[in-house]
C-alpha atoms as a PDB file:
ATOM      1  CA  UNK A   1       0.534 -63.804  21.576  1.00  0.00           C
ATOM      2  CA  UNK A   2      -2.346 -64.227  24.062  1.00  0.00           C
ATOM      3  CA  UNK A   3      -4.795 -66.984  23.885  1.00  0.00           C
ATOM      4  CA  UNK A   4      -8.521 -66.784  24.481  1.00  0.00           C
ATOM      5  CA  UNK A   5      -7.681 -69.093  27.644  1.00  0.00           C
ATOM      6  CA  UNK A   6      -5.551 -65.960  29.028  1.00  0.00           C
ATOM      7  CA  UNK A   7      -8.229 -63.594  29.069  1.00  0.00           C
ATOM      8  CA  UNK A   8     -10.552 -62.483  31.113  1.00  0.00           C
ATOM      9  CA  UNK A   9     -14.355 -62.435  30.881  1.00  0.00           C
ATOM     10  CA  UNK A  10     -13.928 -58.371  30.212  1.00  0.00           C
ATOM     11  CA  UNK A  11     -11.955 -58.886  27.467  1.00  0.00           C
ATOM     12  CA  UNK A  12     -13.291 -61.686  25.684  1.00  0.00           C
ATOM     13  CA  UNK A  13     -16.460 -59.536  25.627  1.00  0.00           C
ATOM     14  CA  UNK A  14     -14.210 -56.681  24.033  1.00  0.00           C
ATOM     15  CA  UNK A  15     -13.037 -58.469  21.557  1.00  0.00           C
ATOM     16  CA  UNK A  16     -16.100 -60.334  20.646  1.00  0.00           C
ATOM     17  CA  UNK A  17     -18.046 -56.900  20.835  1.00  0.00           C
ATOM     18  CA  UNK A  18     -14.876 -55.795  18.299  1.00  0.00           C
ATOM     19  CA  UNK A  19     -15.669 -58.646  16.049  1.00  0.00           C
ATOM     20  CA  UNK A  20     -19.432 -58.567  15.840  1.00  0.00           C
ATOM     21  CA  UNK A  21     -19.571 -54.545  15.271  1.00  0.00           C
ATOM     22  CA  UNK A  22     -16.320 -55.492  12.336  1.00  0.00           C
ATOM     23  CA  UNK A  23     -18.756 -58.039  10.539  1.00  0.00           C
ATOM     24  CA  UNK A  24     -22.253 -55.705  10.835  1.00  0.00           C
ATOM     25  CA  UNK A  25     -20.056 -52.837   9.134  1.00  0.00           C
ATOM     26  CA  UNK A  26     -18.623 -55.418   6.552  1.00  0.00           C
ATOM     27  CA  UNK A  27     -22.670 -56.878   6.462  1.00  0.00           C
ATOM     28  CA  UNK A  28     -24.218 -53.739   6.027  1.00  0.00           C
ATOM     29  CA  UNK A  29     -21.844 -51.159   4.190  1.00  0.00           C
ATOM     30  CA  UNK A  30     -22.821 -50.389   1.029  1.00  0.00           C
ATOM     31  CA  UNK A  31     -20.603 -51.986  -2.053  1.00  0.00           C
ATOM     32  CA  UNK A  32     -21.223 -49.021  -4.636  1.00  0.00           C
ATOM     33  CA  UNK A  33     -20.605 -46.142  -2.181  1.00  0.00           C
ATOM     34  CA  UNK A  34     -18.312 -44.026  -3.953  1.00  0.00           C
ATOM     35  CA  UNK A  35     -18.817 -45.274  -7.513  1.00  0.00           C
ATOM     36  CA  UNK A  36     -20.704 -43.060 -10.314  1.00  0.00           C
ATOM     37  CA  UNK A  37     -23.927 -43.291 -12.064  1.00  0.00           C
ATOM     38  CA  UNK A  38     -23.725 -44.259 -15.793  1.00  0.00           C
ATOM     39  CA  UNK A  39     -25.288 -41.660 -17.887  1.00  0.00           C
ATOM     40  CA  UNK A  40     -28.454 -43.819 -18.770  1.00  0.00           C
ATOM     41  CA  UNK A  41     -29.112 -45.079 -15.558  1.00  0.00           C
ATOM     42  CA  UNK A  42     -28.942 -41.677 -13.982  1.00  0.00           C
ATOM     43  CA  UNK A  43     -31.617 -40.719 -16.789  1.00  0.00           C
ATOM     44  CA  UNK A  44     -33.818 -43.190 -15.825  1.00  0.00           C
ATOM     45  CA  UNK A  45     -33.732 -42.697 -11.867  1.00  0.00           C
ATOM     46  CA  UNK A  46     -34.560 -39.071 -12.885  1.00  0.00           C
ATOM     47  CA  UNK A  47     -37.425 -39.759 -15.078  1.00  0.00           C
ATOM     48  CA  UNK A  48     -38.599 -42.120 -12.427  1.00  0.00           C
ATOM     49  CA  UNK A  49     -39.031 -39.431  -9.862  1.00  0.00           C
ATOM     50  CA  UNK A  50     -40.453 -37.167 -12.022  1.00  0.00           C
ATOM     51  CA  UNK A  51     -43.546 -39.786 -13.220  1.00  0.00           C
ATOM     52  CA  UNK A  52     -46.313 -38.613 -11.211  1.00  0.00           C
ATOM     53  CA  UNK A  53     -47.719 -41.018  -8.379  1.00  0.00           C
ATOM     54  CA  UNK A  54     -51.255 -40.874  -6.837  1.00  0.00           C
ATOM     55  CA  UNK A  55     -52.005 -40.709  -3.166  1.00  0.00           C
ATOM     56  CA  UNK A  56     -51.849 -43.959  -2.108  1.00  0.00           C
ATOM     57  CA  UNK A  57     -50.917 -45.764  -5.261  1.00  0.00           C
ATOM     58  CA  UNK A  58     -49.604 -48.914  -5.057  1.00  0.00           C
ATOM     59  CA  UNK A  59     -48.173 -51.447  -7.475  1.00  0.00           C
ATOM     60  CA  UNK A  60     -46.869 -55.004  -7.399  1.00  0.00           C
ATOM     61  CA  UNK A  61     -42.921 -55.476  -6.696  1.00  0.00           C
ATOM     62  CA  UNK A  62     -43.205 -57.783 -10.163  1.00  0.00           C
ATOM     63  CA  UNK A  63     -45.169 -55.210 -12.333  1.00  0.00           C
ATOM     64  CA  UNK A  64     -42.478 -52.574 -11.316  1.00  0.00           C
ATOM     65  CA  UNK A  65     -39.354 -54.570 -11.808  1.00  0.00           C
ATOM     66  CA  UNK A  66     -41.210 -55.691 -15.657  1.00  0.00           C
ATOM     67  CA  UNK A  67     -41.508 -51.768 -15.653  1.00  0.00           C
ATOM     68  CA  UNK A  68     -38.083 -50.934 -14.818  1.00  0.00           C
ATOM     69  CA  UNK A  69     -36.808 -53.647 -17.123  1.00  0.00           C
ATOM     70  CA  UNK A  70     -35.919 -56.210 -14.501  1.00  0.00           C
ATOM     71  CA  UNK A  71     -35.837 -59.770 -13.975  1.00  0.00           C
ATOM     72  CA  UNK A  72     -37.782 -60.828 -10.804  1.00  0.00           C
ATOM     73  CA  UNK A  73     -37.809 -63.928  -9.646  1.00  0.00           C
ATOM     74  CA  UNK A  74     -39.641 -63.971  -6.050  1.00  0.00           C
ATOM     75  CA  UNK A  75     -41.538 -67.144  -5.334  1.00  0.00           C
ATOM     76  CA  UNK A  76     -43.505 -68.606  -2.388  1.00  0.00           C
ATOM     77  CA  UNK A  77     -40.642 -70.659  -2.392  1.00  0.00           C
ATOM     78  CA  UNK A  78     -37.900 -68.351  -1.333  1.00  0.00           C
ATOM     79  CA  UNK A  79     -40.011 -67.324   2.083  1.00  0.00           C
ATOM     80  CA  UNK A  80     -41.556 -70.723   2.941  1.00  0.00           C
ATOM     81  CA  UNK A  81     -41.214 -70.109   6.744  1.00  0.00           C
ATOM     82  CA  UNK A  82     -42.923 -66.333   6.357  1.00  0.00           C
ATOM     83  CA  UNK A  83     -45.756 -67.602   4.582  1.00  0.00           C
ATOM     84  CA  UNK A  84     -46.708 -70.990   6.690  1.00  0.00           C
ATOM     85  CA  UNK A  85     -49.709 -71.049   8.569  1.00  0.00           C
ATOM     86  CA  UNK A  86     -49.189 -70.797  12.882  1.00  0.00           C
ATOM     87  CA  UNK A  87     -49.173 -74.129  14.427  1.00  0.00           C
ATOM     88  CA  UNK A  88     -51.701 -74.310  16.929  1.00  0.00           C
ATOM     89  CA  UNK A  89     -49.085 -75.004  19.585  1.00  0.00           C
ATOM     90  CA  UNK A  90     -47.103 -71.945  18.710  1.00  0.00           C
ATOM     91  CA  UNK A  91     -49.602 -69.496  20.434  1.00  0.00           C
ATOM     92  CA  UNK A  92     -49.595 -67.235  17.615  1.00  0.00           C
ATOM     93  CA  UNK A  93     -52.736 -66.345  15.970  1.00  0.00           C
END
């Protein structure tokens, strides 16, 4: 078995190019691919598309998850480093 010590700066990038592109598939494939639709929920997707929706229209990720029958539980709290202020120092404005 070869060790990372026997391998050259080539290869290590292989297999740590191997590795990384292995964890964004496992990351980023989708867990219900393949799996059906109950009944009800395929109902309601379908109604969904069919409610009409002005130009423009938006509404509040909350309002439409109360809608939809859905819990939602986004705070200020979950995003604390999105929603702070620039620093000065930082250069951002």
């Amino acid at each position: 078995m070869q060790t990372v010590k026997d391998l050259s700066v080539e290869e290590l990038r292989a297999v740590i190019g191997e590795v990384v592109e292995e964890k964004l598939r496992e990351i980023l494939s989708d867990p219900d691919a393949g799996l059906t639709l109950r009944p009800e929920i395929r109902e309601r997707l379908r109604r969904d598309l069919q409610e009409p929706q002005e130009e423009g229209q938006n509404i509040p990720a909350a309002e439409l998850a109360r809608r939809r029958g859905l819990d939602w539980y986004l705070s200020v709290s979950h995003f604390p480093k999105l929603l702070r202020k620039p620093s000065r120092s930082s250069g951002i404005e």
